[in-house]
C-alpha atoms as a PDB file:
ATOM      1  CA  UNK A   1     125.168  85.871 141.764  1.00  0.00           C
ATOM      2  CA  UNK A   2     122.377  87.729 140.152  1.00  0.00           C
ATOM      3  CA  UNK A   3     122.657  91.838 140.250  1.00  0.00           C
ATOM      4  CA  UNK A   4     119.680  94.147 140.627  1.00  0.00           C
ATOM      5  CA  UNK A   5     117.512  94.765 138.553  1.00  0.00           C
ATOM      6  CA  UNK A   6     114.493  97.552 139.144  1.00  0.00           C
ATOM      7  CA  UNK A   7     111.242  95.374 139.134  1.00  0.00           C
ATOM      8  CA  UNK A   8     109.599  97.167 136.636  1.00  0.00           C
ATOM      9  CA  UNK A   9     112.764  97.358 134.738  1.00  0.00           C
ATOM     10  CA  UNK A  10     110.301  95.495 131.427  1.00  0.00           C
ATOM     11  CA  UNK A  11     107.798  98.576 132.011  1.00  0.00           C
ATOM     12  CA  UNK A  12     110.681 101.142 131.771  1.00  0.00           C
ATOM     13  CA  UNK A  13     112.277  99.538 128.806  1.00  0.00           C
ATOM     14  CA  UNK A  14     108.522  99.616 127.167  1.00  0.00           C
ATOM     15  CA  UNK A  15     107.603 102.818 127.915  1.00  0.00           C
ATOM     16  CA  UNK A  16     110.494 104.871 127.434  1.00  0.00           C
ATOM     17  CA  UNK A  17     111.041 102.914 123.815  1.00  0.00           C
ATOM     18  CA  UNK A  18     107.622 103.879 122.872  1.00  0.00           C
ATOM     19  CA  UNK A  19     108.368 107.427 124.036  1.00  0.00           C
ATOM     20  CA  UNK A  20     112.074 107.772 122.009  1.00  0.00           C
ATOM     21  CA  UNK A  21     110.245 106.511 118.863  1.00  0.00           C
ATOM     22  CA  UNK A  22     107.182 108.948 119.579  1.00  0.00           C
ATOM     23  CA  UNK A  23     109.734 111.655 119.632  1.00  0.00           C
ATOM     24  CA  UNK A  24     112.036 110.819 116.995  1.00  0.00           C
ATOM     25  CA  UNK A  25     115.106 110.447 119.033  1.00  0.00           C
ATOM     26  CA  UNK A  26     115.651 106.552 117.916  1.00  0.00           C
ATOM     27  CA  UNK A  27     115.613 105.862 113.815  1.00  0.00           C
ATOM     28  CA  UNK A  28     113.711 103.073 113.266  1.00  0.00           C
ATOM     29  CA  UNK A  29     110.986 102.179 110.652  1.00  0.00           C
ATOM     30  CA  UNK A  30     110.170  98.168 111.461  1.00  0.00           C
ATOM     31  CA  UNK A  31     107.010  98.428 109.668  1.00  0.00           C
ATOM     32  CA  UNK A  32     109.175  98.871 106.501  1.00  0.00           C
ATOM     33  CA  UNK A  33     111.228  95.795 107.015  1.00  0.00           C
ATOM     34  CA  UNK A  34     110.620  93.033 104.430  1.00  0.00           C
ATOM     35  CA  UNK A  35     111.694  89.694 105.738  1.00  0.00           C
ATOM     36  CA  UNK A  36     112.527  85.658 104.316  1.00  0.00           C
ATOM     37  CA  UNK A  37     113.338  83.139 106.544  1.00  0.00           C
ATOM     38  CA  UNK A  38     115.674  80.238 104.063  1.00  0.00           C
ATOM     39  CA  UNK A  39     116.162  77.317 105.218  1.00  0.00           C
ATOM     40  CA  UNK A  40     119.775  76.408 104.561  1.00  0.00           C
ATOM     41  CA  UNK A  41     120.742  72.838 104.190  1.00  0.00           C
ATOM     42  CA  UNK A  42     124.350  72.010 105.072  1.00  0.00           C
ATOM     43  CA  UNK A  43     125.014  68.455 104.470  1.00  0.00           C
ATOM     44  CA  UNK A  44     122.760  66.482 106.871  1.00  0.00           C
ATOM     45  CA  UNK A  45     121.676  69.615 108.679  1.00  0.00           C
ATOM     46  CA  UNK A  46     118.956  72.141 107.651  1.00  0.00           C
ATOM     47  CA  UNK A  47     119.285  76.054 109.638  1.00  0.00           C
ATOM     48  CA  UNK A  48     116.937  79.016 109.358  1.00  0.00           C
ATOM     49  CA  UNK A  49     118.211  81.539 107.876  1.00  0.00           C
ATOM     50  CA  UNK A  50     116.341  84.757 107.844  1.00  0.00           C
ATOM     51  CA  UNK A  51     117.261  87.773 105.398  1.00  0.00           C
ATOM     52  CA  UNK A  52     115.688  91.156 106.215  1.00  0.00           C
ATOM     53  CA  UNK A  53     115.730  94.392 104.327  1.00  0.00           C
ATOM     54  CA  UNK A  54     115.481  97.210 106.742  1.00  0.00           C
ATOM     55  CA  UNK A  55     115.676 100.834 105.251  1.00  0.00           C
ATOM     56  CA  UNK A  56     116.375 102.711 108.388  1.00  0.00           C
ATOM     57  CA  UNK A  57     119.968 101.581 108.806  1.00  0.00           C
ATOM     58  CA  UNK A  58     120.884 103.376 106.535  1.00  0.00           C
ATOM     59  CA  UNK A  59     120.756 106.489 108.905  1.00  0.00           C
ATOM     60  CA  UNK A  60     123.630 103.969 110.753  1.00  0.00           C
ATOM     61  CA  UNK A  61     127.029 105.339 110.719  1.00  0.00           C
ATOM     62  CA  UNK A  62     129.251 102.106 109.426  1.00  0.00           C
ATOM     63  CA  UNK A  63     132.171 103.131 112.203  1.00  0.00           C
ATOM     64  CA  UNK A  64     132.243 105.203 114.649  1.00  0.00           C
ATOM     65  CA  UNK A  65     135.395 106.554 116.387  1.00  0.00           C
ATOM     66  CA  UNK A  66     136.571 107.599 119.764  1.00  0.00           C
ATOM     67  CA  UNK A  67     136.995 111.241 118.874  1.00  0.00           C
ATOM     68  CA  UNK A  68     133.312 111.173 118.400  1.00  0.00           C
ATOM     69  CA  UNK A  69     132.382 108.504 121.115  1.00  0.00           C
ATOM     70  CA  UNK A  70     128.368 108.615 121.097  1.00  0.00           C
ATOM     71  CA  UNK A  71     128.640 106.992 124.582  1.00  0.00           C
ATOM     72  CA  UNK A  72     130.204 108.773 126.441  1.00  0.00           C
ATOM     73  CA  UNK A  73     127.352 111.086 127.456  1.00  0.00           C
ATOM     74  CA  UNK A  74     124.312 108.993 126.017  1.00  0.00           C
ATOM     75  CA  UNK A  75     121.187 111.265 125.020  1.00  0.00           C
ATOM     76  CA  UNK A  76     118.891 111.104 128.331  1.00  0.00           C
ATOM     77  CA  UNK A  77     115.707 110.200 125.836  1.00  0.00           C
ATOM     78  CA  UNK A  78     117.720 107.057 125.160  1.00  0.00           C
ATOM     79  CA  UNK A  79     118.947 106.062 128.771  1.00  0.00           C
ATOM     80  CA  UNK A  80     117.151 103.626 130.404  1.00  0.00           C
ATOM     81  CA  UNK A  81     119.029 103.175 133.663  1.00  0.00           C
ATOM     82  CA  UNK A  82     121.788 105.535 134.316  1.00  0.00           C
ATOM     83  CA  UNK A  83     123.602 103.171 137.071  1.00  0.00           C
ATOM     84  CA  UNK A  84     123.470  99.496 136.792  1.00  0.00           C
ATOM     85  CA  UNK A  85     126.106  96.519 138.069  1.00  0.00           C
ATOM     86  CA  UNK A  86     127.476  96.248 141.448  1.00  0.00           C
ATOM     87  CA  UNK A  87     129.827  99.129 141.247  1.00  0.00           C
ATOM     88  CA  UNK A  88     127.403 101.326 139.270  1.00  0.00           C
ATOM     89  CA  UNK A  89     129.830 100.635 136.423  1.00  0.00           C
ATOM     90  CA  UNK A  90     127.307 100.553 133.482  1.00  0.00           C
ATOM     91  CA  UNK A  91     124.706 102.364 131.861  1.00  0.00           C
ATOM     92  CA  UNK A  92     121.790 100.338 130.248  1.00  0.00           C
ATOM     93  CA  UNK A  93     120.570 102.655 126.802  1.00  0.00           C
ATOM     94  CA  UNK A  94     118.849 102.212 123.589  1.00  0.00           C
ATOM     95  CA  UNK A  95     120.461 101.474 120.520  1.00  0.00           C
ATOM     96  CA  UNK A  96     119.634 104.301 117.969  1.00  0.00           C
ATOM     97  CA  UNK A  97     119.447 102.470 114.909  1.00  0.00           C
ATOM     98  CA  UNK A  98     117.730  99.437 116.672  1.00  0.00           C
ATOM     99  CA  UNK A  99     117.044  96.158 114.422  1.00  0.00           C
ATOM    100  CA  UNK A 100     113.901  95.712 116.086  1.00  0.00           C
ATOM    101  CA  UNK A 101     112.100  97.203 118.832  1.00  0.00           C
ATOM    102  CA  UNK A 102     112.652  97.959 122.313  1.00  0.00           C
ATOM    103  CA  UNK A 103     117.060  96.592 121.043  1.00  0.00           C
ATOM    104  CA  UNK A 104     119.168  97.878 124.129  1.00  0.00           C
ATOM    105  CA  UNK A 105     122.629  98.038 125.316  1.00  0.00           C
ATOM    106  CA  UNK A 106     124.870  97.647 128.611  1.00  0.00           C
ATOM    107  CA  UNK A 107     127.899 100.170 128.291  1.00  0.00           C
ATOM    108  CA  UNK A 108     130.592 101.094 130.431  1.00  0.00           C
ATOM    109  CA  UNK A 109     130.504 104.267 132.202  1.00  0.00           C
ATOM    110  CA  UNK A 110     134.190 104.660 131.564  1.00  0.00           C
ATOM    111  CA  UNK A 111     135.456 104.358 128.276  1.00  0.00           C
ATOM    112  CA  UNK A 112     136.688 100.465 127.666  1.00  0.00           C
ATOM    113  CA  UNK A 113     137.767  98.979 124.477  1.00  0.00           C
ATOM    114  CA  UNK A 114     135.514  97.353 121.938  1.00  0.00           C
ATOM    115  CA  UNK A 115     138.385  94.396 121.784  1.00  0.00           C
ATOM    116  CA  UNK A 116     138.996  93.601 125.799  1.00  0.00           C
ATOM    117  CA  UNK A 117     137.339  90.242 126.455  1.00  0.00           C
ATOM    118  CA  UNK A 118     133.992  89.945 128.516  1.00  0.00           C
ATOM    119  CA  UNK A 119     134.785  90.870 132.419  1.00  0.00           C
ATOM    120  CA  UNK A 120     132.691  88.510 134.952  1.00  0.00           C
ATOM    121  CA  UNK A 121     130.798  91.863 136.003  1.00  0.00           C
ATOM    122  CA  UNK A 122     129.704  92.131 132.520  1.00  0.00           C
ATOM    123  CA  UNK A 123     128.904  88.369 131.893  1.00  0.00           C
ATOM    124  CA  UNK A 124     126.716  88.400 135.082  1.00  0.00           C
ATOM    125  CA  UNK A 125     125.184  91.688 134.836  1.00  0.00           C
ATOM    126  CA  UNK A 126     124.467  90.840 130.617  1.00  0.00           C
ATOM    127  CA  UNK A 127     122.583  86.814 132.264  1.00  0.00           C
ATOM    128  CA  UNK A 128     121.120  88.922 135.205  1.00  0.00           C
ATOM    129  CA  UNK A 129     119.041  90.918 132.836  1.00  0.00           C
ATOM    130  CA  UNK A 130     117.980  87.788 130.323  1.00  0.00           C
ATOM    131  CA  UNK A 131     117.460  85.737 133.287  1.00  0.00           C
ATOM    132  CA  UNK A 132     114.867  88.823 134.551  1.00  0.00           C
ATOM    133  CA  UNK A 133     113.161  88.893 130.999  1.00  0.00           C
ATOM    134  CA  UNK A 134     112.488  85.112 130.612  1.00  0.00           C
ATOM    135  CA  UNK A 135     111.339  84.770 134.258  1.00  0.00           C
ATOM    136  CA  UNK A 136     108.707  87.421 133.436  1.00  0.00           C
ATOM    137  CA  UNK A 137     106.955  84.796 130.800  1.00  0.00           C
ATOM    138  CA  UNK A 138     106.866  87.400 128.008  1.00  0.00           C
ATOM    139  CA  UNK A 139     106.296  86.236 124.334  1.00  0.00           C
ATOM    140  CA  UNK A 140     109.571  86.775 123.387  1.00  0.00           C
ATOM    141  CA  UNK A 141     112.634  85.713 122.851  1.00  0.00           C
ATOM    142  CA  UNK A 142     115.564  87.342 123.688  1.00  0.00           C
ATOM    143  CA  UNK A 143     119.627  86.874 123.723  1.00  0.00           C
ATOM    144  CA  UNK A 144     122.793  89.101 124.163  1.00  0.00           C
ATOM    145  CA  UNK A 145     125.777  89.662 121.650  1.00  0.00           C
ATOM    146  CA  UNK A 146     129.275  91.023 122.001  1.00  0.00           C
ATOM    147  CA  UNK A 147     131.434  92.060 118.833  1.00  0.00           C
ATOM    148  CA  UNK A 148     134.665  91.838 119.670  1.00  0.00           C
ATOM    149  CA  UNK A 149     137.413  93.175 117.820  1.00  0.00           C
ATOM    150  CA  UNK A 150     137.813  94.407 114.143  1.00  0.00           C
ATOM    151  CA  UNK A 151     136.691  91.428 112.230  1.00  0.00           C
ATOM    152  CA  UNK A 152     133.989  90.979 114.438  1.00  0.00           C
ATOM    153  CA  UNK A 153     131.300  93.245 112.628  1.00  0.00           C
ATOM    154  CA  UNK A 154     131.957  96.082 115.471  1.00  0.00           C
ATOM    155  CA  UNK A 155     130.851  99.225 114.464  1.00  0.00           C
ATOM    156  CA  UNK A 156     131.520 101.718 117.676  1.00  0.00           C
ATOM    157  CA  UNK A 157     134.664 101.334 119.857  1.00  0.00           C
ATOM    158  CA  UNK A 158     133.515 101.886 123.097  1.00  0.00           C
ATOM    159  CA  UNK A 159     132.659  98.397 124.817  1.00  0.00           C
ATOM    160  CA  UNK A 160     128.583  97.622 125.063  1.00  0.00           C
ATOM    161  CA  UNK A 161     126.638  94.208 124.911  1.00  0.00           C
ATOM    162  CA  UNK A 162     123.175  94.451 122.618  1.00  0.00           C
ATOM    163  CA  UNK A 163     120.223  92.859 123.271  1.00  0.00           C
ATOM    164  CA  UNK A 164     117.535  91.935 120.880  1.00  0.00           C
ATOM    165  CA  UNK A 165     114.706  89.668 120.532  1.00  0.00           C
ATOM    166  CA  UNK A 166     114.928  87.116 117.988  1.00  0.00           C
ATOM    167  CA  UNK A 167     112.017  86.418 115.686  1.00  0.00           C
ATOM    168  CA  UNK A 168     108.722  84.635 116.573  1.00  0.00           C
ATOM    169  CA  UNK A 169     108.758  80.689 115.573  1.00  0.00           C
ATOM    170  CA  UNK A 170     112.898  81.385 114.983  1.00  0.00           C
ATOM    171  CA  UNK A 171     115.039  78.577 116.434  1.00  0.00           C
ATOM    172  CA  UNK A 172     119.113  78.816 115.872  1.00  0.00           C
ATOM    173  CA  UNK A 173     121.720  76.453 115.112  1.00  0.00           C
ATOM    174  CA  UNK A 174     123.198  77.061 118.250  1.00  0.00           C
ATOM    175  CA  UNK A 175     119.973  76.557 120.229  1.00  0.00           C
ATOM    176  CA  UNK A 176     119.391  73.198 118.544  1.00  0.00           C
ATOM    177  CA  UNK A 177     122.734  72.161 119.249  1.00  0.00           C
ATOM    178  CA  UNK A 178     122.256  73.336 122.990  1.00  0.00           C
ATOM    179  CA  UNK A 179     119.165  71.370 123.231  1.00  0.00           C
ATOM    180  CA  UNK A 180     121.287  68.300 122.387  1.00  0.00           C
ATOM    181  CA  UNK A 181     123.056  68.624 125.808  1.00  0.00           C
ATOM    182  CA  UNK A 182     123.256  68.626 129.302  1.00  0.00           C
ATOM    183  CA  UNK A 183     124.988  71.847 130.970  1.00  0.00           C
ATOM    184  CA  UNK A 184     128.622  71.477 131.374  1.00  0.00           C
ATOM    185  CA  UNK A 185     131.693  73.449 131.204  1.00  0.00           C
ATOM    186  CA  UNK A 186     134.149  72.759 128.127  1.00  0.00           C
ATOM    187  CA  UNK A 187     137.506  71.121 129.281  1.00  0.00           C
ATOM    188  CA  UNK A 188     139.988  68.888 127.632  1.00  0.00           C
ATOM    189  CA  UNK A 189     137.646  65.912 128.471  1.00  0.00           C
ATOM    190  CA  UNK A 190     134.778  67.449 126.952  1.00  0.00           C
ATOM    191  CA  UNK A 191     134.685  69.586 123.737  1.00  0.00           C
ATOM    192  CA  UNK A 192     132.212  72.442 123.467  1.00  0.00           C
ATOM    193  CA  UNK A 193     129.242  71.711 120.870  1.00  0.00           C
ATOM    194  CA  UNK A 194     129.409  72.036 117.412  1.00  0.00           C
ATOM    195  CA  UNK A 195     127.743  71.056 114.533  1.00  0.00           C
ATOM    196  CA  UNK A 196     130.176  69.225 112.128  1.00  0.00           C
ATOM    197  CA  UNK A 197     128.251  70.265 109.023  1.00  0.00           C
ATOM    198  CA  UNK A 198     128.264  73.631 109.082  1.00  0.00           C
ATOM    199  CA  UNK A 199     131.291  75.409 106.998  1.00  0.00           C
ATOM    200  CA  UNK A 200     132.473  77.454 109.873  1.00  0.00           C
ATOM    201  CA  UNK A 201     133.818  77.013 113.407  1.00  0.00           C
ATOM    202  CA  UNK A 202     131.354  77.710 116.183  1.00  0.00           C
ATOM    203  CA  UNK A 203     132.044  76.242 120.345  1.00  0.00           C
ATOM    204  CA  UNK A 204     128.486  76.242 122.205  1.00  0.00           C
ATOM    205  CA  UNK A 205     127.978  75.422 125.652  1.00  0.00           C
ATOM    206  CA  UNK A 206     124.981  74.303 127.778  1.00  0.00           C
ATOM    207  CA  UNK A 207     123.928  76.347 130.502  1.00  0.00           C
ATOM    208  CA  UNK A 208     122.263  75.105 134.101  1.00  0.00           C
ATOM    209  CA  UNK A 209     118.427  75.788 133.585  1.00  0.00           C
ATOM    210  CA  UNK A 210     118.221  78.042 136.582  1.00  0.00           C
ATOM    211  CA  UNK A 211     120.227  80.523 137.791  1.00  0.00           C
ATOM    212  CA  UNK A 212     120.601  78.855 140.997  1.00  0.00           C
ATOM    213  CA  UNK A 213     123.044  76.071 139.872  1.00  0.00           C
ATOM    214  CA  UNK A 214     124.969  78.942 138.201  1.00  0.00           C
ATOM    215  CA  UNK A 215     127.595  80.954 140.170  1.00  0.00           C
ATOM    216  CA  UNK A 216     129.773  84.063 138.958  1.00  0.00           C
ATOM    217  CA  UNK A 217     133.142  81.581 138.452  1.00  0.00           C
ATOM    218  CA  UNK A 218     130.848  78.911 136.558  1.00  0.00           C
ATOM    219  CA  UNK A 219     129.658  82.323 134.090  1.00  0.00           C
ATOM    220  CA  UNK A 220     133.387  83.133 133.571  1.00  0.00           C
ATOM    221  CA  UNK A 221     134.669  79.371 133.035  1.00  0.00           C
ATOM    222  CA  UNK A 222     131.726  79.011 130.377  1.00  0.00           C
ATOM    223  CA  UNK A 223     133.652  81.793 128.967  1.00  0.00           C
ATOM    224  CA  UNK A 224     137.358  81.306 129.189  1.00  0.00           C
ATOM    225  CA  UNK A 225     136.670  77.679 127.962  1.00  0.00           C
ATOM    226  CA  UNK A 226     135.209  78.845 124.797  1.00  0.00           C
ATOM    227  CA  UNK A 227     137.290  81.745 124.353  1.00  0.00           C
ATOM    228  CA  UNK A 228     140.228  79.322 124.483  1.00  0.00           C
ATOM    229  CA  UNK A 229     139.118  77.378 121.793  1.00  0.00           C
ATOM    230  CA  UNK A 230     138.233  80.505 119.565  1.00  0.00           C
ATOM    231  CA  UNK A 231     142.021  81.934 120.243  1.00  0.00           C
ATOM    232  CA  UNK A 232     143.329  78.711 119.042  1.00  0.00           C
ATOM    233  CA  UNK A 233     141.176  78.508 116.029  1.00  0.00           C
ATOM    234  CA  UNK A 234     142.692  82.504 115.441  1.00  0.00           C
ATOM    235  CA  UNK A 235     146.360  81.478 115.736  1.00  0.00           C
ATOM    236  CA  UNK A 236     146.371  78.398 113.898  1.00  0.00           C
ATOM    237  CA  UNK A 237     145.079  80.249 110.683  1.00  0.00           C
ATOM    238  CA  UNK A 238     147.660  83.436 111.708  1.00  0.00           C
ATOM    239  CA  UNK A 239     144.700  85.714 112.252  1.00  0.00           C
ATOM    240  CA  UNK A 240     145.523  89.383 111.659  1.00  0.00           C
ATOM    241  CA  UNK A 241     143.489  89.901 114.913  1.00  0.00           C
ATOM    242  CA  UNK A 242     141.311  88.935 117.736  1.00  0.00           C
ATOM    243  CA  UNK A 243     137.778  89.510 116.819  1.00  0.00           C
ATOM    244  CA  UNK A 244     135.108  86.818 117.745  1.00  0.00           C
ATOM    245  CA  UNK A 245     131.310  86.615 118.815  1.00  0.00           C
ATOM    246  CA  UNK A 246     129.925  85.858 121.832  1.00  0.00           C
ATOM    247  CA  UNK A 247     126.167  85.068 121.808  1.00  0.00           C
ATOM    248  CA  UNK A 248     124.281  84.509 125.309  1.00  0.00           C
ATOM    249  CA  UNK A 249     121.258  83.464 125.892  1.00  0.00           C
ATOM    250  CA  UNK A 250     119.832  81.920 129.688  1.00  0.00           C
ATOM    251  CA  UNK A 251     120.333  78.244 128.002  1.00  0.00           C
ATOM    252  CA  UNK A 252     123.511  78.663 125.693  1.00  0.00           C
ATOM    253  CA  UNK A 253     126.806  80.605 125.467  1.00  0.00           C
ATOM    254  CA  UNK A 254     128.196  80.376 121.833  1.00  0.00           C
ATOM    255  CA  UNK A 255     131.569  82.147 120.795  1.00  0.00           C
ATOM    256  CA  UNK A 256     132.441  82.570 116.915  1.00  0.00           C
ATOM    257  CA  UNK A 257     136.085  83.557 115.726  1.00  0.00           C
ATOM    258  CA  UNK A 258     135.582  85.755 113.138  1.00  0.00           C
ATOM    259  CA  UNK A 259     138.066  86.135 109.934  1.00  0.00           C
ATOM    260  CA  UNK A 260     135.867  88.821 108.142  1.00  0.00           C
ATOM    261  CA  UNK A 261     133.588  91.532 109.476  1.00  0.00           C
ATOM    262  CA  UNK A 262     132.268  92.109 106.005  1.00  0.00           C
ATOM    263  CA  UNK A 263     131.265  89.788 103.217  1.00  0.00           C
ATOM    264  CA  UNK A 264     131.904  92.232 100.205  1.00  0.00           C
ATOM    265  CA  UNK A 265     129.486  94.966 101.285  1.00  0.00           C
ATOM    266  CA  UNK A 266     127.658  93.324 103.545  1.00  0.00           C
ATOM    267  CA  UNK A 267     128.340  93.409 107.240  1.00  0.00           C
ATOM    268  CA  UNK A 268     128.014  90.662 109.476  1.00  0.00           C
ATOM    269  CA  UNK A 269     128.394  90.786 113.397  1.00  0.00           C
ATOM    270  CA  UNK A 270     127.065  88.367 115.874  1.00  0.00           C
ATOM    271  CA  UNK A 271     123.240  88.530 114.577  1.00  0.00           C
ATOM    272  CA  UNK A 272     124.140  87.800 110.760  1.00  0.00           C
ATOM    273  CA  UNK A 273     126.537  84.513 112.205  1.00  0.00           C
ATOM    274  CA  UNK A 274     123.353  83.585 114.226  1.00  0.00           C
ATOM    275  CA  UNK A 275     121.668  83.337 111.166  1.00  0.00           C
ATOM    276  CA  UNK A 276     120.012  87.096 111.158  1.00  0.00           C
ATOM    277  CA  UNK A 277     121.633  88.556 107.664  1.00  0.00           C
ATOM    278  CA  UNK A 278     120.683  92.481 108.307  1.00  0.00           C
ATOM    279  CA  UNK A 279     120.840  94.565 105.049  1.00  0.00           C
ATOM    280  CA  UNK A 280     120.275  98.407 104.257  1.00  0.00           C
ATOM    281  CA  UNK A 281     119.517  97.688 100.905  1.00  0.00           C
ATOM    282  CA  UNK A 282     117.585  96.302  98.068  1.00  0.00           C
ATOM    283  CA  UNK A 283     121.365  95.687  96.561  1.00  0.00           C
ATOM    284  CA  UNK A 284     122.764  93.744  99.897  1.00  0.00           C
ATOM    285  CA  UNK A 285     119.482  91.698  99.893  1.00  0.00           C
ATOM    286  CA  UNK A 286     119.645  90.561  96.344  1.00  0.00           C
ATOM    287  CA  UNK A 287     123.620  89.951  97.366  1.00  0.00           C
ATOM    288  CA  UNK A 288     122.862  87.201 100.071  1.00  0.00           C
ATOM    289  CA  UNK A 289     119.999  85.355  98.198  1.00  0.00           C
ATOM    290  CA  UNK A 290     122.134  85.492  95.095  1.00  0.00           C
ATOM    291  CA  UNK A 291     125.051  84.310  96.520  1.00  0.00           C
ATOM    292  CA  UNK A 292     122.977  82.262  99.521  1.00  0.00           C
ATOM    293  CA  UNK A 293     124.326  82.062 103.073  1.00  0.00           C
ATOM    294  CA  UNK A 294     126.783  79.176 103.224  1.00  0.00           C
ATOM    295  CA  UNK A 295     129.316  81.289 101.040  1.00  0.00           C
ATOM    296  CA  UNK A 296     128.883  84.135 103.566  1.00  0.00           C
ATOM    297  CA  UNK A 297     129.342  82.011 106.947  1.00  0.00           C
ATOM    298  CA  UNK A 298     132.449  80.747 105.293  1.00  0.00           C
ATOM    299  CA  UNK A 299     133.772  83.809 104.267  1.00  0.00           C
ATOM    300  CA  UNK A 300     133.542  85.236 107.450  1.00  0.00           C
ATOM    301  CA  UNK A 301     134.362  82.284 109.923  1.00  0.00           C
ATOM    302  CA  UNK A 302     136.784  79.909 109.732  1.00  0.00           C
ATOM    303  CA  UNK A 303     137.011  76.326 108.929  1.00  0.00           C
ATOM    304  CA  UNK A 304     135.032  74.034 111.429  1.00  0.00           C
ATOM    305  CA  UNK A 305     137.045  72.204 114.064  1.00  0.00           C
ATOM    306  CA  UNK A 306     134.437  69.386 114.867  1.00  0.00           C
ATOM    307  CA  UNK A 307     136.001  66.485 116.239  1.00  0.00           C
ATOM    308  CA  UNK A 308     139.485  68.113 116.884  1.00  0.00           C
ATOM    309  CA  UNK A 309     140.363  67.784 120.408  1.00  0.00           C
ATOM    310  CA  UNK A 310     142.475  69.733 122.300  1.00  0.00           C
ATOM    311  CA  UNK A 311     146.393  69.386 123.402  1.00  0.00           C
ATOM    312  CA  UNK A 312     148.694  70.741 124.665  1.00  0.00           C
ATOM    313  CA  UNK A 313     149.309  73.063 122.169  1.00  0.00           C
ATOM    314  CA  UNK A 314     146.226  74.626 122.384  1.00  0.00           C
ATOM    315  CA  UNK A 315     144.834  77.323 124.603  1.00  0.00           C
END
């Protein structure tokens, strides 16, 4: 199922980050970031939360357009591979404005919409590429994210899939919840995961801990199952529009239907409804400790569906 990967594809992404940043062709300052990790109780349930302050995104355009489509002919200093999948359909680049180092993206070569759901090329070519990072033992954690559709926290319209590495000693709601399970595919018999206490609605699923017991229509059922449940959520409170978040990691796949991409100024995509609240600000910061992170997961989510199980009338 797996696609290929270069073997030194880890080198690549190492050296040629250093080089971009070495250069100035990516705007990123980490060493400026000021970080605090709150840990958010929610009934009988207590998630880390962690708040970070990072200057340089301000240099981040809030929307981009497809007049001015920045990927359609990516800056060489910031391409990584120029052909990747099995029809040489993506591109794997750097992100910019990264949130912390070495943060990449898959994008299609061909312009595709920001709101088209995940393809099964992209699903296996986005666990192909975890799958090759945790294999290689590193000390770090990483996971995917897709921001789909206007509420979602998208910021450029041209489809891509980020991937970041989540902070040291940082577990996430969704990862505690996976840990909870065996692997298995949503279906009317079983419900995806979901932890009843917190304010918004959230479907996890556990995925096979090898690749090996995972094949390309397992990947896309994971998918369509939780997709199905996030539509549903969307028409029964007459969303305006589709716009969810998928998060994948090598153990979990978690979609989020999203009512809100911003929370008064702040912007949330898939990182801030993990849990990582990114602000350009002193203002923003002050925003999310004042007003603390339940209001904003609520704001932006909709109400949580624990226990609800699915009929006929559903997706």
């Amino acid at each position: 199922m797996l696609y290929n990967l270069p073997k030194d594809f880890y080198q690549q992404l190492t050296s040629k980050y250093e080089e971009a940043i070495e250069n100035g062709h990516m705007k990123f300052n980490g060493e400026s970031a000021t970080h605090e990790v709150i840990h958010e109780k929610f009934d009988n349930s207590t998630i880390d939360v962690q708040l970070t302050h990072l200057p340089s995104l301000i240099h981040r355009p809030d929307k981009g357009d497809q007049t001015k489509n920045v990927f359609a002919e990516p800056e060489p200093e910031l391409t990584i591979l120029d052909s990747y999948g099995p029809e040489d359909e993506f591109r794997i680049v750097f992100n910019k404005y990264p949130v912390v180092a070495k943060h990449f993206m898959i994008i299609t070569k061909e312009y595709k919409p920001q709101t088209t759901p995940l393809s099964t090329n992209e699903l296996i070519g986005s666990y192909t590429i975890l799958n090759h990072l945790k294999n290689l033992n590193l000390d770090e954690n990483w996971f995917a994210f897709y921001n789909c559709g206007e509420a979602s926290g998208a910021s450029q319209p041209h489809k891509h899939i980020q991937f970041m590495t989540l902070p040291k000693n940082f577990e996430t709601y969704a990862e505690k919840l996976a840990n909870t399970s065996t692997p298995f595919i949503p279906s009317v018999r079983d419900e995806p995961l979901q932890n009843g206490d917190l304010p918004f609605a959230h479907f996890v699923a556990r995925l096979p801990d090898n690749a090996s017991d995972l094949n390309e229509d397992d990947l896309t059922m994971y998918f369509v199952s939780l997709l199905q449940r996030a539509l549903t959520v969307l028409r029964e409170n007459d969303s305006n529009s589709i716009s969810y978040n998928v998060i994948l990691t090598t153990k979990y796949m978690m979609i989020v239907p999203r009512a809100n991409g911003c929370y008064k100024d702040l912007g949330v995509n898939s990182c801030g409804i993990l849990g990582l609240l990114l602000c350009k600000n002193e203002e923003l910061f002050n925003l999310v400790k004042t007003d603390g992170p339940a209001e904003i997961f609520k704001s932006v989510g909709f109400p949580n569906t624990s226990g609800q199980k699915s009929d006929e009338y559903h997706y």
